[in-house]
C-alpha atoms as a PDB file:
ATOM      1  CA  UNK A   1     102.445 113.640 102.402  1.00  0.00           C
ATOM      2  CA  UNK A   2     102.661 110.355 102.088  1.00  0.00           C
ATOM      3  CA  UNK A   3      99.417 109.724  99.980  1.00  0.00           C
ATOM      4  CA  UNK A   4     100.398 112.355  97.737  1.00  0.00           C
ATOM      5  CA  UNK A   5     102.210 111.385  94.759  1.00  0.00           C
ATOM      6  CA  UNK A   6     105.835 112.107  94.863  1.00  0.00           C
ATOM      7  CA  UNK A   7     105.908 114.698  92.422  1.00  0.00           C
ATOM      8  CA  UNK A   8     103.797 117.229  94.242  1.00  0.00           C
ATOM      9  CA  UNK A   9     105.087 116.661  97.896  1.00  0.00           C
ATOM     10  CA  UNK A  10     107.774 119.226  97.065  1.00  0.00           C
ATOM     11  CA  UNK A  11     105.443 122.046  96.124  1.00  0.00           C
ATOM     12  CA  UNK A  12     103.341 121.586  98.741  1.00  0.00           C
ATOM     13  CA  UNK A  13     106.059 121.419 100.891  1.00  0.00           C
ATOM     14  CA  UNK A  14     107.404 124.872  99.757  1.00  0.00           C
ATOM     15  CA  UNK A  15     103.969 126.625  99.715  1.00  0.00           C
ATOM     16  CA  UNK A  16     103.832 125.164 103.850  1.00  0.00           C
ATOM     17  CA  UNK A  17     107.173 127.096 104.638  1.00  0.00           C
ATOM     18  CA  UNK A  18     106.540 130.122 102.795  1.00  0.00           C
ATOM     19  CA  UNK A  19     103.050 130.178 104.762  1.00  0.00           C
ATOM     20  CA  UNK A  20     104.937 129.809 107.783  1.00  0.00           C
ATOM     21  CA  UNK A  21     104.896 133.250 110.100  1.00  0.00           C
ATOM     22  CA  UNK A  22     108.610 133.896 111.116  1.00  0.00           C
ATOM     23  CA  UNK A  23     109.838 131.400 113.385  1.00  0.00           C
ATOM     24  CA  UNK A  24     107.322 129.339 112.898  1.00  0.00           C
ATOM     25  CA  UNK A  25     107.763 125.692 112.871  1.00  0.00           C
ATOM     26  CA  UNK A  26     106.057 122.538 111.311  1.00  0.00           C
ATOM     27  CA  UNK A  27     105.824 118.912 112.623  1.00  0.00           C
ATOM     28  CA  UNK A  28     105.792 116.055 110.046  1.00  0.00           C
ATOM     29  CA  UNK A  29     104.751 112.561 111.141  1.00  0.00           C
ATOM     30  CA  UNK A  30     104.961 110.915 108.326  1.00  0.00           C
ATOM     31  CA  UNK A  31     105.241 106.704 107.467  1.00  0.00           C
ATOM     32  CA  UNK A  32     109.270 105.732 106.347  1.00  0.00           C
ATOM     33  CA  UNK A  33     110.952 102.993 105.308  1.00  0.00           C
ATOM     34  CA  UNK A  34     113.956 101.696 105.886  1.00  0.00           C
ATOM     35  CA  UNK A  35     117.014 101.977 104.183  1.00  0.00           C
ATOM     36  CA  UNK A  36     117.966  98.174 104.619  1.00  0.00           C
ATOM     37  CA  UNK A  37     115.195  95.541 103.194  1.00  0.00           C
ATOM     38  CA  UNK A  38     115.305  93.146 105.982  1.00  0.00           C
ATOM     39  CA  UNK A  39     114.802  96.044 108.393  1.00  0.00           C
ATOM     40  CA  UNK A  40     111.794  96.874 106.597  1.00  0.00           C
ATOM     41  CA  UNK A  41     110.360  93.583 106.537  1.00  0.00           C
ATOM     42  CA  UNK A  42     111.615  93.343 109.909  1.00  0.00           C
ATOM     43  CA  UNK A  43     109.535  96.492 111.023  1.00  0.00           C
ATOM     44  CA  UNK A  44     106.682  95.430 108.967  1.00  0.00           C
ATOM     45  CA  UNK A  45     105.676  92.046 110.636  1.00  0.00           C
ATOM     46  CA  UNK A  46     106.060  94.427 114.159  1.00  0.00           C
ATOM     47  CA  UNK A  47     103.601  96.513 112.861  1.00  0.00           C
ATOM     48  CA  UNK A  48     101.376  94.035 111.622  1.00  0.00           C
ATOM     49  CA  UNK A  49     101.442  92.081 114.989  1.00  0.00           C
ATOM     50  CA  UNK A  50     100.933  95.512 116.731  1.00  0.00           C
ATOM     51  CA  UNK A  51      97.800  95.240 114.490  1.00  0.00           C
ATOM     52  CA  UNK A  52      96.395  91.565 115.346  1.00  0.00           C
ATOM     53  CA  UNK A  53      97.082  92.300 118.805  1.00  0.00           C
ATOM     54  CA  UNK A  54      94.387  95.523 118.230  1.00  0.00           C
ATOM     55  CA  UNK A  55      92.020  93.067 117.068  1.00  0.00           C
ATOM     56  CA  UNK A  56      92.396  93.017 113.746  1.00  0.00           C
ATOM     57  CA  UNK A  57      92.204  90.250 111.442  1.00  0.00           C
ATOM     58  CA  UNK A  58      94.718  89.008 109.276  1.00  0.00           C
ATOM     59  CA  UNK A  59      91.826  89.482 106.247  1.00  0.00           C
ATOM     60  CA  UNK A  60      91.492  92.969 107.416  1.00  0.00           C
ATOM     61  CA  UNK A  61      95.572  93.562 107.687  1.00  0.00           C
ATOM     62  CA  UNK A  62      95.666  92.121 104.069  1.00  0.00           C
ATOM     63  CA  UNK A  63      93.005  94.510 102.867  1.00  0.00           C
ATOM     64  CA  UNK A  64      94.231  97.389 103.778  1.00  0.00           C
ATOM     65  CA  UNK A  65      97.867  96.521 102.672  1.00  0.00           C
ATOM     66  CA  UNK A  66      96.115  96.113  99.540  1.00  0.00           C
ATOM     67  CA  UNK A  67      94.045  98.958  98.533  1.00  0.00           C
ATOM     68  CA  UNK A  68      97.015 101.189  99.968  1.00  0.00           C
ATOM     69  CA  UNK A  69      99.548  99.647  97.554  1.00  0.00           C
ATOM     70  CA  UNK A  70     100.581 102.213  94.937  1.00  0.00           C
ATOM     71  CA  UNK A  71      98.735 105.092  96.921  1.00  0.00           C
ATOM     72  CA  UNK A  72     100.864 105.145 100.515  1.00  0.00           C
ATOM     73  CA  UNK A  73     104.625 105.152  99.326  1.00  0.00           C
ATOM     74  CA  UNK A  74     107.232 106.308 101.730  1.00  0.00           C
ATOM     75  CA  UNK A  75     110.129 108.032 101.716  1.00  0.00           C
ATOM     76  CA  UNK A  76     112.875 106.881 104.182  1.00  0.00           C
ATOM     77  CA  UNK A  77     114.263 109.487 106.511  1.00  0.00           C
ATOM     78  CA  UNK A  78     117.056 110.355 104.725  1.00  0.00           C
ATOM     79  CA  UNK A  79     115.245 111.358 101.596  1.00  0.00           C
ATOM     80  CA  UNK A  80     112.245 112.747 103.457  1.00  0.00           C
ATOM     81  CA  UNK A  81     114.710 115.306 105.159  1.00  0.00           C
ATOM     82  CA  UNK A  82     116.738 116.013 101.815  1.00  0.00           C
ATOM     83  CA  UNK A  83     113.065 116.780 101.018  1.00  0.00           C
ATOM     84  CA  UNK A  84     112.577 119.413 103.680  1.00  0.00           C
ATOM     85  CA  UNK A  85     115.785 121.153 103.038  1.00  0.00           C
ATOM     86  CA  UNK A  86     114.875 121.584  99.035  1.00  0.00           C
ATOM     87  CA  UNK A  87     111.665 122.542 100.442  1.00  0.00           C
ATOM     88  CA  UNK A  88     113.668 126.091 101.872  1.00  0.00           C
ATOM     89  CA  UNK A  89     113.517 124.422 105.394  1.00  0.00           C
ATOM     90  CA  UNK A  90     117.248 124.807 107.427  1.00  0.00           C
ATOM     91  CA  UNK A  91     116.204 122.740 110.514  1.00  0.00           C
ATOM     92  CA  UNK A  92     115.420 119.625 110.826  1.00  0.00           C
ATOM     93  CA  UNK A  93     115.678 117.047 114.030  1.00  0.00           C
ATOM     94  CA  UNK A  94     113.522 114.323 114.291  1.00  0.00           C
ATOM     95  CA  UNK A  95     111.195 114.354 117.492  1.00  0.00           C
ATOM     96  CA  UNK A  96     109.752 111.076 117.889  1.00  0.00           C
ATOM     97  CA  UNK A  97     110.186 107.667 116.115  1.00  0.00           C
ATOM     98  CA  UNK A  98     107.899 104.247 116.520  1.00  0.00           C
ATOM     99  CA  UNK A  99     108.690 101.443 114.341  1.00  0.00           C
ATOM    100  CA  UNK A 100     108.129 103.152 110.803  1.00  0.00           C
ATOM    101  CA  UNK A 101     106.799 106.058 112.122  1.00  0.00           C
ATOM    102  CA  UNK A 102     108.781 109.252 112.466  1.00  0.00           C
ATOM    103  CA  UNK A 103     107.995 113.024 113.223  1.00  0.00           C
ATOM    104  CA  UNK A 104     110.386 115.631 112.284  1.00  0.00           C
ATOM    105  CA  UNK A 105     109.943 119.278 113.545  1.00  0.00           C
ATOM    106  CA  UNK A 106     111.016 121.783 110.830  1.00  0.00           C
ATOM    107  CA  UNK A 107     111.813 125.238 110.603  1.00  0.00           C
END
């Protein structure tokens, strides 16, 4: 979702639950931000260390950064689950969380 613009994750988001057999569930991983700035910049330089220590350079960190500016934009978890919940889904817990990384599971 989070390369879609923001104006059409909510459809899509809809057409996924009405898909959905009864019972059925979805999991969500999906990139957030933090509420607080200085969090985010906090979890940020983590992930971009994570990165150098993967082997890759700071040329390559910058690039990417780059061409996904504008295009990736997170929600933070807050308004990703408000998101959910307009989206018809009643449950929502979050399953798994890694720096700004978190996966809800929906129904």
């Amino acid at each position: 979702l989070q390369f879609l613009p923001l104006k059409d994750r909510l459809a899509l988001l809809k057409r996924i639950k009405q898909a959905l057999l009864p019972g059925g569930i979805l999991f969500l991983s999906e990139k957030v931000r933090a509420e607080d700035l200085m969090v985010q910049e906090t979890t940020t330089r983590i992930y971009e260390d994570f990165k150098r220590r993967q082997g890759y350079s700071q040329d390559e960190i910058s690039r990417k950064k780059e061409a996904l500016d504008n295009v990736l934009i997170p929600l933070t978890e807050k308004q990703q689950v408000a998101m959910l919940k307009d989206a018809g889904f009643t449950t929502c817990e979050i399953t798994m969380k890694w720096n700004n990384f978190t996966t809800f599971v929906v129904m």
